[in-house]
N, C-alpha and C. Protein backbone atom coordinates (compact mmCIF):
# COMPACT_ATOMS: atom_id res chain seq x y z
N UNK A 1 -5.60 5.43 42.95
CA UNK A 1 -6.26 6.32 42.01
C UNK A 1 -7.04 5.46 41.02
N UNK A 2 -8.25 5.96 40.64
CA UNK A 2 -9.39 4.97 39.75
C UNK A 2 -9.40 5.98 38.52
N UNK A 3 -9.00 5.42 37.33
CA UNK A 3 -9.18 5.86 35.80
C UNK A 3 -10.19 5.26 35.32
N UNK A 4 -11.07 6.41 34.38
CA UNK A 4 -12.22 5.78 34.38
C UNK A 4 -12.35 5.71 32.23
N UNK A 5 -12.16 4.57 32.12
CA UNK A 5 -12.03 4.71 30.35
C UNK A 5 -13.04 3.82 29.97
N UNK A 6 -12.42 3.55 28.78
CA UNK A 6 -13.90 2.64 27.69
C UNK A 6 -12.91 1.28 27.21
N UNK A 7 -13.31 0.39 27.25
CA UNK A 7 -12.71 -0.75 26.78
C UNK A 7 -13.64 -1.01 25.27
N UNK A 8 -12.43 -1.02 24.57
CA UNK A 8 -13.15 -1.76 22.89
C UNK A 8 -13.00 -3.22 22.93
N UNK A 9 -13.76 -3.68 21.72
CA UNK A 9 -14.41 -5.33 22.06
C UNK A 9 -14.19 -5.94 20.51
N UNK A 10 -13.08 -5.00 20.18
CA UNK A 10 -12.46 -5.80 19.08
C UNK A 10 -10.83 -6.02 18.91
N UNK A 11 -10.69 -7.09 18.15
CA UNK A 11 -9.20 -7.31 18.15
C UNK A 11 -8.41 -5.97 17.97
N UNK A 12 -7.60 -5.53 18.74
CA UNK A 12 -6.40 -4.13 18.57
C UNK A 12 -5.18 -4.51 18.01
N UNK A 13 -4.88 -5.11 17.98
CA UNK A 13 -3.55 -6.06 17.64
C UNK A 13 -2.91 -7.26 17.66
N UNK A 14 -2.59 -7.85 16.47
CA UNK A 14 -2.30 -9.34 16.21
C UNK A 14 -0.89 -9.73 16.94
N UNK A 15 -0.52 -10.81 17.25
CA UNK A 15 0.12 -11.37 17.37
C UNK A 15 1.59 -11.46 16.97
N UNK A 16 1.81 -11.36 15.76
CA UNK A 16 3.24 -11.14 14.74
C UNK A 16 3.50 -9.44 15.43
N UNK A 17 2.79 -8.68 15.51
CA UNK A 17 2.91 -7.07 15.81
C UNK A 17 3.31 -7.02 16.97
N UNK A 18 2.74 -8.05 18.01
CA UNK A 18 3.33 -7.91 19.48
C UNK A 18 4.82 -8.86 19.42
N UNK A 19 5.00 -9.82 18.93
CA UNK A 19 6.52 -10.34 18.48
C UNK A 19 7.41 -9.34 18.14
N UNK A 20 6.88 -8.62 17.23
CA UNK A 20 7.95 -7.67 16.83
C UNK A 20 8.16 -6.47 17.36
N UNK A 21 7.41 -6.16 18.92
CA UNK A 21 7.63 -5.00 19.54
C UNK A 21 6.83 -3.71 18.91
N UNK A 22 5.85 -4.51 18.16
CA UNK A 22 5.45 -2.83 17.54
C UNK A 22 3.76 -2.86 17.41
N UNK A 23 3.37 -3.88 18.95
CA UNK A 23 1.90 -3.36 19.71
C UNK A 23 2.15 -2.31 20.48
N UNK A 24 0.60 -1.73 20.11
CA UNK A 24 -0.02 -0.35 20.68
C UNK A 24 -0.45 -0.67 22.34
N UNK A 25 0.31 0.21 23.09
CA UNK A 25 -0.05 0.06 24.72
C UNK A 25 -1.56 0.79 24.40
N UNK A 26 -1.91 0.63 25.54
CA UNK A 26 -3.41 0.67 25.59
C UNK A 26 -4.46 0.46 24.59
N UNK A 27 -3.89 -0.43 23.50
CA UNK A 27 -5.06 -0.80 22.72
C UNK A 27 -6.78 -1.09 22.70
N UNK A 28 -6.31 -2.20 23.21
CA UNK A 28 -7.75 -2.06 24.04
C UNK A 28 -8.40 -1.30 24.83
N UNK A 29 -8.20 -0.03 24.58
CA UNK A 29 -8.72 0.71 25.64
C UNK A 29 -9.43 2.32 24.16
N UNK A 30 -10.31 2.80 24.77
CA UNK A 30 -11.29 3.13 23.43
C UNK A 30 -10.67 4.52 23.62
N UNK A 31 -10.38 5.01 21.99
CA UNK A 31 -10.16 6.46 22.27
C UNK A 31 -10.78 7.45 21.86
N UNK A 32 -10.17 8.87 22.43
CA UNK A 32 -11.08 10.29 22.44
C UNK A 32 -10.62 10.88 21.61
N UNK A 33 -11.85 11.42 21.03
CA UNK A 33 -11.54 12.24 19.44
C UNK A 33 -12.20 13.14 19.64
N UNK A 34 -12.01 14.27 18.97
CA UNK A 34 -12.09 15.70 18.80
C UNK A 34 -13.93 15.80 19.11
N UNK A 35 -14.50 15.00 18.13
CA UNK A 35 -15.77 14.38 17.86
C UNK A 35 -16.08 13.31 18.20
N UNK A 36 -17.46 12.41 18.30
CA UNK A 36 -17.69 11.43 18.66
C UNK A 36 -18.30 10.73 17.69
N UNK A 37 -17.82 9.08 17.64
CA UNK A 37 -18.00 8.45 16.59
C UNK A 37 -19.68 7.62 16.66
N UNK A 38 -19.66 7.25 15.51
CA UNK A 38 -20.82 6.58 16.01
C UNK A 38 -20.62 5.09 15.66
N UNK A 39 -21.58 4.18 16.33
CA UNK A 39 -21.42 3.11 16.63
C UNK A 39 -22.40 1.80 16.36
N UNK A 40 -22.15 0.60 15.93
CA UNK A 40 -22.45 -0.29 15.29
C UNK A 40 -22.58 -1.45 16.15
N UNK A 41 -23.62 -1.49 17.26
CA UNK A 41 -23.60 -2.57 18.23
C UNK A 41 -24.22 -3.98 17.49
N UNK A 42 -24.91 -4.48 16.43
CA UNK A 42 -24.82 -5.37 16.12
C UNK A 42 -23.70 -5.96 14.98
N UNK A 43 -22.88 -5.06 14.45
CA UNK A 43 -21.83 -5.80 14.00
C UNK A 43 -20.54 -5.30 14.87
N UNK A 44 -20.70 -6.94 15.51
CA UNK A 44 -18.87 -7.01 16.23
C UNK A 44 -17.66 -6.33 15.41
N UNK A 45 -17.66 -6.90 14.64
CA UNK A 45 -16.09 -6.17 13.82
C UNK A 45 -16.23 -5.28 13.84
N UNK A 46 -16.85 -4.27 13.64
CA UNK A 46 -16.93 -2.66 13.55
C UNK A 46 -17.03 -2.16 14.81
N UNK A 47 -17.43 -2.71 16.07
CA UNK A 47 -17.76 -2.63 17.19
C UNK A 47 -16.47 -1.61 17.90
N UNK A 48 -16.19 -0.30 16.88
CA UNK A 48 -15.21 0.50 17.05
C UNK A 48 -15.64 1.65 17.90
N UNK A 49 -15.85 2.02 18.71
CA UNK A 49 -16.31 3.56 18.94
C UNK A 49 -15.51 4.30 19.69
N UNK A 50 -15.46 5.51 20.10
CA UNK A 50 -14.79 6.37 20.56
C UNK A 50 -15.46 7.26 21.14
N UNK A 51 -15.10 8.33 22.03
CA UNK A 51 -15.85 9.03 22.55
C UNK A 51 -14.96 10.59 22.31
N UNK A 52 -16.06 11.44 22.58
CA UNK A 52 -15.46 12.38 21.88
C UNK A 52 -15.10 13.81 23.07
N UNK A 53 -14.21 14.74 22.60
CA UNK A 53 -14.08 15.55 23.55
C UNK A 53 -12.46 15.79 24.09
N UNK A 54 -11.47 14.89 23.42
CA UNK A 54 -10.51 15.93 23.84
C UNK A 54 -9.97 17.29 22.91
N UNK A 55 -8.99 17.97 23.46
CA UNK A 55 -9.33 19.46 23.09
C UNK A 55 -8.31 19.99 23.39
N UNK A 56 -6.62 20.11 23.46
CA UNK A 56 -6.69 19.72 21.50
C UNK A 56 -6.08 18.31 21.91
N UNK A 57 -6.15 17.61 20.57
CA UNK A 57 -5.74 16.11 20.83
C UNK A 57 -4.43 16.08 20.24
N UNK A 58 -4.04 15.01 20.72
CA UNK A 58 -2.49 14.46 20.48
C UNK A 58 -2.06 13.94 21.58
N UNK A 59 -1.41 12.92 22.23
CA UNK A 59 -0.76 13.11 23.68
C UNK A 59 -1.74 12.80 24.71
N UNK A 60 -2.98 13.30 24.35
CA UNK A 60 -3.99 12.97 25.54
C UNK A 60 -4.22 11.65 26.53
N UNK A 61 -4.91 11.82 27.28
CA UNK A 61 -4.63 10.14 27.76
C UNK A 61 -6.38 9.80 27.69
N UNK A 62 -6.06 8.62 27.67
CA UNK A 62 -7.72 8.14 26.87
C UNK A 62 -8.25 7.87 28.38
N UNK A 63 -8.53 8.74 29.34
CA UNK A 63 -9.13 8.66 30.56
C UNK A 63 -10.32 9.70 30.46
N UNK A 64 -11.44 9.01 30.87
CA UNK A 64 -13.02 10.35 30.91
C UNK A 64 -13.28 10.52 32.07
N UNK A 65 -12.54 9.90 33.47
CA UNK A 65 -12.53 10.68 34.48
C UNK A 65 -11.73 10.06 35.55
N UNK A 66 -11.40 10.86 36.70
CA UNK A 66 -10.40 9.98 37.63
C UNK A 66 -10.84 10.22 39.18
N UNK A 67 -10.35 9.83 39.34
CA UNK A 67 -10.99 9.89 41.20
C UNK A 67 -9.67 8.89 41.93
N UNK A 68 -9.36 10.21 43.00
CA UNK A 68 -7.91 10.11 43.52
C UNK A 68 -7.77 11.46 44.16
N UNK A 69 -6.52 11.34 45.50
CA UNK A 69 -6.19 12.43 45.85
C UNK A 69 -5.57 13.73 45.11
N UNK A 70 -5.06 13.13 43.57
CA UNK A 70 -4.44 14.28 42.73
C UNK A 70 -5.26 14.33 41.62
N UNK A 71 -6.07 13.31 41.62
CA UNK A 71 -6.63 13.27 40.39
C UNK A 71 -7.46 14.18 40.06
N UNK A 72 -7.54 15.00 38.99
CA UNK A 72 -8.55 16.18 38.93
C UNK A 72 -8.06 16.81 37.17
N UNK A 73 -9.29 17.46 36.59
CA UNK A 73 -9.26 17.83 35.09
C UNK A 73 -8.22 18.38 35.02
N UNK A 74 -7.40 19.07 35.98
CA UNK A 74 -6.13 19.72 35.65
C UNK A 74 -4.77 18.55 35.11
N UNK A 75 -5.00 17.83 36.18
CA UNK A 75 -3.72 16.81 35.95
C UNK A 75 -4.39 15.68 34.65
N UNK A 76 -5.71 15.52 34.46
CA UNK A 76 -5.69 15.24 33.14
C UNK A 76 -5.69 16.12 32.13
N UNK A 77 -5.27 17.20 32.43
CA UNK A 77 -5.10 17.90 30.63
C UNK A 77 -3.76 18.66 30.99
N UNK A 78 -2.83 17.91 31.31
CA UNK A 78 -1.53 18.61 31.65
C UNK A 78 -0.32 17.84 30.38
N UNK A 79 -0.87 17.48 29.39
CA UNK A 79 -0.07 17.00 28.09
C UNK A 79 0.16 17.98 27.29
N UNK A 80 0.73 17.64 26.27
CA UNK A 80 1.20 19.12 25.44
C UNK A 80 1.52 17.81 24.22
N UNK A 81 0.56 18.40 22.95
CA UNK A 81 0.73 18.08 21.93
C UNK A 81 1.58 17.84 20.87
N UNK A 82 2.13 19.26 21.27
CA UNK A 82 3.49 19.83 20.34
C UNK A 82 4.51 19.04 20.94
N UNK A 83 5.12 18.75 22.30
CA UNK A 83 6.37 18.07 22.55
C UNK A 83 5.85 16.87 22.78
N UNK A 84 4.71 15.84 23.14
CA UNK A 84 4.45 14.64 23.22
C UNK A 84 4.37 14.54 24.40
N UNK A 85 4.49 15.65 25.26
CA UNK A 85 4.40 15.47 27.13
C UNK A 85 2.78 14.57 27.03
N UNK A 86 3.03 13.81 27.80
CA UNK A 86 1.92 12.97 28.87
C UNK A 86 1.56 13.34 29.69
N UNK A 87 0.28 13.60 30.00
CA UNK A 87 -0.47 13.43 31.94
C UNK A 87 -0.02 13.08 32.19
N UNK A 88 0.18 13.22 33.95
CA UNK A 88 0.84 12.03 34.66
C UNK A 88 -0.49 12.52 36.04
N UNK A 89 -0.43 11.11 36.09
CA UNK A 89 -1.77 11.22 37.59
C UNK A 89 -1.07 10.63 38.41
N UNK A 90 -0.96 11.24 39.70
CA UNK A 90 -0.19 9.96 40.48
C UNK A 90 -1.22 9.13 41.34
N UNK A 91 -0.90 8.36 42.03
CA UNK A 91 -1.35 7.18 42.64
C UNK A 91 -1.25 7.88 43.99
N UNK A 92 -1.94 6.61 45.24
CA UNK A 92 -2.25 7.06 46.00
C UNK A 92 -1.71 5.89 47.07
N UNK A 93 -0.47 6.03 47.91
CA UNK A 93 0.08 4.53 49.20
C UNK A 93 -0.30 5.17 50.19
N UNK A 94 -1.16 3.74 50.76
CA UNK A 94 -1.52 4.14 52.03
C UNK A 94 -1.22 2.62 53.08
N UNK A 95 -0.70 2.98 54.21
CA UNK A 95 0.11 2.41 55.08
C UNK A 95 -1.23 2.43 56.12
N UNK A 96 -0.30 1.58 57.11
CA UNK A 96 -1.23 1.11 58.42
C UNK A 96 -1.73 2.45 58.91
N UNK A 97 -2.89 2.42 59.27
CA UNK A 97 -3.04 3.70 59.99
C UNK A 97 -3.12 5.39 59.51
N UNK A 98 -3.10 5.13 58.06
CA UNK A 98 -2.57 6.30 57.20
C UNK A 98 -4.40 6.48 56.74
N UNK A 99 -4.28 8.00 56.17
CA UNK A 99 -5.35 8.67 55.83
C UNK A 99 -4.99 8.54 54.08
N UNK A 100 -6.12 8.12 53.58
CA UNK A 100 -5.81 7.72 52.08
C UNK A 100 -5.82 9.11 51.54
N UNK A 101 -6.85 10.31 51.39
CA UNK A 101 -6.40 11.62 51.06
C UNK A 101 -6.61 12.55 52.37
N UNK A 102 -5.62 12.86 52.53
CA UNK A 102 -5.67 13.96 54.05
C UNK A 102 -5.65 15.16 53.33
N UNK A 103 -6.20 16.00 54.33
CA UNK A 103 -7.09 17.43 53.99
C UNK A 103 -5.72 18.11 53.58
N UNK A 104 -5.61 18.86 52.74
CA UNK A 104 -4.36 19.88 52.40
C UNK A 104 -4.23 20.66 53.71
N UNK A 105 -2.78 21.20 53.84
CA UNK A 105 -2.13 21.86 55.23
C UNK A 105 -3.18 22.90 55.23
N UNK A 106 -3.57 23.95 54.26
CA UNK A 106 -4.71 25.16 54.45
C UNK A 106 -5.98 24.98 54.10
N UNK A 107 -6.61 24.18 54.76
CA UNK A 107 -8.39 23.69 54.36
C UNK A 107 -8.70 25.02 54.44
N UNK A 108 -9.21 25.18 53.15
CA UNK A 108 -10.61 26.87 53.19
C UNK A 108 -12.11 25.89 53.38
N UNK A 109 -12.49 26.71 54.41
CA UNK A 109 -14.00 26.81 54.92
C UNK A 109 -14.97 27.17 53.73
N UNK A 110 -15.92 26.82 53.45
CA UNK A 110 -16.81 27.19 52.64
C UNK A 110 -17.94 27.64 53.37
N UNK A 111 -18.39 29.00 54.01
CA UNK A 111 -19.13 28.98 54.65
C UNK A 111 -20.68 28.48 53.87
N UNK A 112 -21.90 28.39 54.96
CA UNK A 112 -22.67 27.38 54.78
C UNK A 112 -24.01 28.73 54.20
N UNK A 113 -24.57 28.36 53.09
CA UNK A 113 -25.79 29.30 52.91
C UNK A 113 -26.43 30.34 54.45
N UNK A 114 -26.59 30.97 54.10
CA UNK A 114 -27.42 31.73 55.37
C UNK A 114 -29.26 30.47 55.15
N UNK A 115 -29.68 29.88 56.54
CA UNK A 115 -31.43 29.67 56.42
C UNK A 115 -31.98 30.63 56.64
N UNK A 116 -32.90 30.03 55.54
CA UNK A 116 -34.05 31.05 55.94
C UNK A 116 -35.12 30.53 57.17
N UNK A 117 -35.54 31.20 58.08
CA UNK A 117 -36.29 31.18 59.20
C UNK A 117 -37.96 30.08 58.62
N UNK A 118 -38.16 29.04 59.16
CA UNK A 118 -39.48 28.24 59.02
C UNK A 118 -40.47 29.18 58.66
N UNK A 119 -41.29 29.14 57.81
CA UNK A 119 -42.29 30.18 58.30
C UNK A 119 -43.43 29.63 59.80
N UNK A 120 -43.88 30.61 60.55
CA UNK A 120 -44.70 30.27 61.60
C UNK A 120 -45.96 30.66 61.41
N UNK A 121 -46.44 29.28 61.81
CA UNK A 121 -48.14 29.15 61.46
C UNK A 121 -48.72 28.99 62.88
N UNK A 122 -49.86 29.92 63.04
CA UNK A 122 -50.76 29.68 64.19
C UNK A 122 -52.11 29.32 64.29
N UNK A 123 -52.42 28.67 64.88
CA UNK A 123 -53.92 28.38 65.34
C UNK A 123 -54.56 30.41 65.15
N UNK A 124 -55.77 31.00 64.27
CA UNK A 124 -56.04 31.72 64.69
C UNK A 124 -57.63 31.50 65.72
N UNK A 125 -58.82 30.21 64.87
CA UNK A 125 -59.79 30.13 65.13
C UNK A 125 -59.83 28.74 65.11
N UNK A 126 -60.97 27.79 66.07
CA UNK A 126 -61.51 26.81 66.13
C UNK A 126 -63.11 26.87 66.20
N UNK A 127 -63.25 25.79 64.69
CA UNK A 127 -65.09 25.86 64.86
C UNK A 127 -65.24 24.64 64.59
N UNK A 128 -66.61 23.77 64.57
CA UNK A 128 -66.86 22.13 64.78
C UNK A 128 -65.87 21.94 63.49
N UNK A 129 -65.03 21.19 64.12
CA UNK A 129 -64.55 20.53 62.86
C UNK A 129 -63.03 21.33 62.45
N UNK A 130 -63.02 22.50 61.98
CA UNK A 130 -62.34 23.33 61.22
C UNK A 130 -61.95 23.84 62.44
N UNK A 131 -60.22 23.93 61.75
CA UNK A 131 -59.30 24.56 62.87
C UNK A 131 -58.57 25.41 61.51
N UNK A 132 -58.42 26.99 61.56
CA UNK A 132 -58.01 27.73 60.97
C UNK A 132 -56.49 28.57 61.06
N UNK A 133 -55.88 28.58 60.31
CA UNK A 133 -54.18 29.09 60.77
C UNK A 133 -53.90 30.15 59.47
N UNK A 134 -53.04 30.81 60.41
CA UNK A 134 -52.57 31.99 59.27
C UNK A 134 -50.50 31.89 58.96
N UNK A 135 -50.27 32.53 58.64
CA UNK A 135 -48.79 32.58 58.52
C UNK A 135 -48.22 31.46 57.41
N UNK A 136 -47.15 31.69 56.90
CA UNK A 136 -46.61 31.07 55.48
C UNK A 136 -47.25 30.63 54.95
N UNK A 137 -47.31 30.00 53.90
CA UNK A 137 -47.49 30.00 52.31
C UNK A 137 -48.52 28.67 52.77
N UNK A 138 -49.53 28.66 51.60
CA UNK A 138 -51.07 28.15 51.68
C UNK A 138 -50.09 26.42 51.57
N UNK A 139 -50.60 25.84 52.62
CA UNK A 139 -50.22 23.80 52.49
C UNK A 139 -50.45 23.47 51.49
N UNK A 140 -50.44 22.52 51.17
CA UNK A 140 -51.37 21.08 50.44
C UNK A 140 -51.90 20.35 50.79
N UNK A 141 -53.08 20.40 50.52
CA UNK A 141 -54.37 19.26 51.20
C UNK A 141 -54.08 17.86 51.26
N UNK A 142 -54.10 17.41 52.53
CA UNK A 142 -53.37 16.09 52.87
C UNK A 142 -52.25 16.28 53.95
N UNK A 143 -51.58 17.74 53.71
CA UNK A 143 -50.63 17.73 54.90
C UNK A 143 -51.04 17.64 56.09
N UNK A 144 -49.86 16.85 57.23
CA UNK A 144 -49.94 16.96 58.68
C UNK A 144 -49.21 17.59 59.23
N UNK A 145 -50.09 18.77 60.01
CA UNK A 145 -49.06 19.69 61.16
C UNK A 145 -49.32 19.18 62.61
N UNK A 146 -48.13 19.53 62.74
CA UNK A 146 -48.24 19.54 64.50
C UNK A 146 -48.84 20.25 65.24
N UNK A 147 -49.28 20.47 65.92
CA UNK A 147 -49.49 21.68 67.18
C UNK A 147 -48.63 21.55 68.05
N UNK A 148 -47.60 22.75 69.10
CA UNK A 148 -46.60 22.41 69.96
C UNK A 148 -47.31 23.61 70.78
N UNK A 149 -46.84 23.52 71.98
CA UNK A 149 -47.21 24.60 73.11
C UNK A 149 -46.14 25.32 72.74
N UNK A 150 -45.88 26.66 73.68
CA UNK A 150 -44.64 27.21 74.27
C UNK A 150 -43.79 26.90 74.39
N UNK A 151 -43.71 25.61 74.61
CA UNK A 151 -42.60 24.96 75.51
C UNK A 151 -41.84 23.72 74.22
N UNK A 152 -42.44 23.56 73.03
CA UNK A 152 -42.84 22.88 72.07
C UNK A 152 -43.37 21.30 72.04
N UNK A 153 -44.15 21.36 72.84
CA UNK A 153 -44.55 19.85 73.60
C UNK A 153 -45.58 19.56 72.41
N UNK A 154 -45.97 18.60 71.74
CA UNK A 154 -46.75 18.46 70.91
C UNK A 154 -48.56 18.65 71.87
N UNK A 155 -49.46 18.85 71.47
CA UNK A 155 -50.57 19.05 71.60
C UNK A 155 -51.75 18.28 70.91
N UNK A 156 -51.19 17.83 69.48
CA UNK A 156 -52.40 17.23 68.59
C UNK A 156 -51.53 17.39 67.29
N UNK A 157 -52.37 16.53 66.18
CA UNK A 157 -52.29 16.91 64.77
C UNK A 157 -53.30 17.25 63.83
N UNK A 158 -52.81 18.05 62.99
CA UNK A 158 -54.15 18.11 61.62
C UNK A 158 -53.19 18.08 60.50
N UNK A 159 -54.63 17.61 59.81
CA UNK A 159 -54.36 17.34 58.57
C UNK A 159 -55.15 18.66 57.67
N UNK A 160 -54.63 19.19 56.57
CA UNK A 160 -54.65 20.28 55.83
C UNK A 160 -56.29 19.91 54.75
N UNK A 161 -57.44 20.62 55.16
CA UNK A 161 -58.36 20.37 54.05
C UNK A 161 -58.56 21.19 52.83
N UNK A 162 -57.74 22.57 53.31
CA UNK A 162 -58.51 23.34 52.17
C UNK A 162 -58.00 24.86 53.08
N UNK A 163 -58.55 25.95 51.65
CA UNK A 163 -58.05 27.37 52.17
C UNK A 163 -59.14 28.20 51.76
N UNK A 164 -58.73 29.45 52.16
CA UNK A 164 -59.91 30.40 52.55
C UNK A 164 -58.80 31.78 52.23
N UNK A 165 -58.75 32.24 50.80
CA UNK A 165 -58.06 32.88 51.02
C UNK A 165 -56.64 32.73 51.03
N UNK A 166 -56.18 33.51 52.08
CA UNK A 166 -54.71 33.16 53.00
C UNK A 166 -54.63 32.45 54.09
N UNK A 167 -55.74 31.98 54.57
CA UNK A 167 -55.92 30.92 55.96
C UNK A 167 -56.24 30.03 55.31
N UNK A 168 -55.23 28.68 56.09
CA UNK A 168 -55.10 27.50 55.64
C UNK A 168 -56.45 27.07 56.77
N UNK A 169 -56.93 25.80 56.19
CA UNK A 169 -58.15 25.33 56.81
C UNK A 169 -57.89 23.65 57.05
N UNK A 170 -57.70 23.42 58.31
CA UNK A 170 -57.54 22.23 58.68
C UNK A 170 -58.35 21.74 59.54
N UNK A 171 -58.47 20.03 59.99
CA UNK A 171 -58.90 19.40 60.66
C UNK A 171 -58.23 18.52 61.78
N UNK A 172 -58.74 18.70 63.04
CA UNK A 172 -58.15 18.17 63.87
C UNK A 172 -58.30 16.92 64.08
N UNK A 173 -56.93 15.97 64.22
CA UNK A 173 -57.22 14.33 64.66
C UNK A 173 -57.17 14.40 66.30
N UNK A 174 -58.07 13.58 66.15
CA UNK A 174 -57.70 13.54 67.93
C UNK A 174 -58.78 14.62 68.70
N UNK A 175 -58.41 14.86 69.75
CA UNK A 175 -59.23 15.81 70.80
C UNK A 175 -59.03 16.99 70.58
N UNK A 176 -59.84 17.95 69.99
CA UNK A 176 -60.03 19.02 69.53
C UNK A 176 -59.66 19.82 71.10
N UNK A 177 -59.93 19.64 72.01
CA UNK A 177 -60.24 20.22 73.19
C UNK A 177 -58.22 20.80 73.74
N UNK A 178 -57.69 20.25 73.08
CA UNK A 178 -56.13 20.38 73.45
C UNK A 178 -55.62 21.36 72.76
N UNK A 179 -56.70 22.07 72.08
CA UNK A 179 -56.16 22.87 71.12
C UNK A 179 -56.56 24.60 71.49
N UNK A 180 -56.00 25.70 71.03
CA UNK A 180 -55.86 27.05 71.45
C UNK A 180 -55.87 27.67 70.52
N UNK A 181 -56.14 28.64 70.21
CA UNK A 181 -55.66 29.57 69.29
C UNK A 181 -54.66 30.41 70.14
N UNK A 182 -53.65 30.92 69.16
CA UNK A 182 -51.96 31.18 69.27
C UNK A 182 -51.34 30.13 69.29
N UNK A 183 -51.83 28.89 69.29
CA UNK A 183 -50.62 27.84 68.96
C UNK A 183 -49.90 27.31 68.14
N UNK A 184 -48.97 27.09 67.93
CA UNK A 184 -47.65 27.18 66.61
C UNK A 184 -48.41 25.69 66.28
N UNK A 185 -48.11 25.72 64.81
CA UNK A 185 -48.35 24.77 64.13
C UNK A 185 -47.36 24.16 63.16
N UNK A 186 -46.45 22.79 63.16
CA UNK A 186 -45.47 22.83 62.88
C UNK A 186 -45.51 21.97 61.59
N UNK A 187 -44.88 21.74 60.12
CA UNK A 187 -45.35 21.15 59.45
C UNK A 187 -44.15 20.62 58.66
């Protein structure tokens, strides 16, 4: 399991305080306040900050996010102020051959958006130059469509010059002569 906190970059506790059993565990490690402090990056000594956002505080654990098979906002806000209960996140053993988080016994499916259908564009007219198509929404000049037969075998490409209306107005690369009107144009 990965805890994700703030390390402070100033002394937390001296020496005589850790002799006498009465250093702060996680000192060095930056804490969360109701509010967020603000901060003094060119003077080191003050180089105090905190980040803000727990709710309600007391007990909290100075973690801003976790990533793990249990780890999740629930099991970090599972402290209680009033009796001094702690989070507890557990950890994660994984053995030879073992799946580090395996899917819970009842995986729910999320089914997948419904698509929506391509829109279909056809060849309606060919004149020197200008090859004309109707169906979905006007290109952008510069685009390349395909042409596909029936069968969807490619045929040629164009590139998008311009519109007329609701007919997109393109130009054919290549041999104009391979080309039909009714033919899908794919983009």
């Amino acid at each position: 399991t990965v805890l994700v906190s703030g390390a402070r970059f100033v002394a937390s506790f001296q020496l005589g305080d850790r002799l006498r059993g009465e250093d702060r565990s996680g000192a060095l490690t930056r804490e969360i306040l109701p509010i967020p402090s603000s901060c003094n990056s060119e003077d080191l000594d003050s180089f105090d900050c905190t980040f803000g956002g727990c709710a309600p505080c007391g007990s909290h654990p100075r973690v801003l996010d976790a990533l793990g098979c249990q780890a999740d906002a629930g099991a970090l806000s599972r402290y209680d102020p009033a009796t001094g209960r702690l989070a507890v996140v557990g950890g994660v053993r994984v053995g030879p051959g073992e799946t580090a988080c395996p899917p819970p016994a009842e995986a729910t499916t999320i089914p997948a958006p419904p698509v929506s259908p391509a829109p279909v564009y056809r060849i309606v007219a060919i004149g020197p130059g200008v090859v004309s198509l109707t169906g979905g929404s006007v290109r952008c000049v510069g685009e390349l469509g395909e042409v596909v037969d029936e069968e969807g075998r490619g045929r040629g490409t164009l590139v998008v010059t311009g519109t007329a209306g609701s007919v997109t107005l393109t130009q054919p690369l290549g041999d104009p002569a391979a080309l039909a009107p009714g033919l899908e144009v794919r983009f």
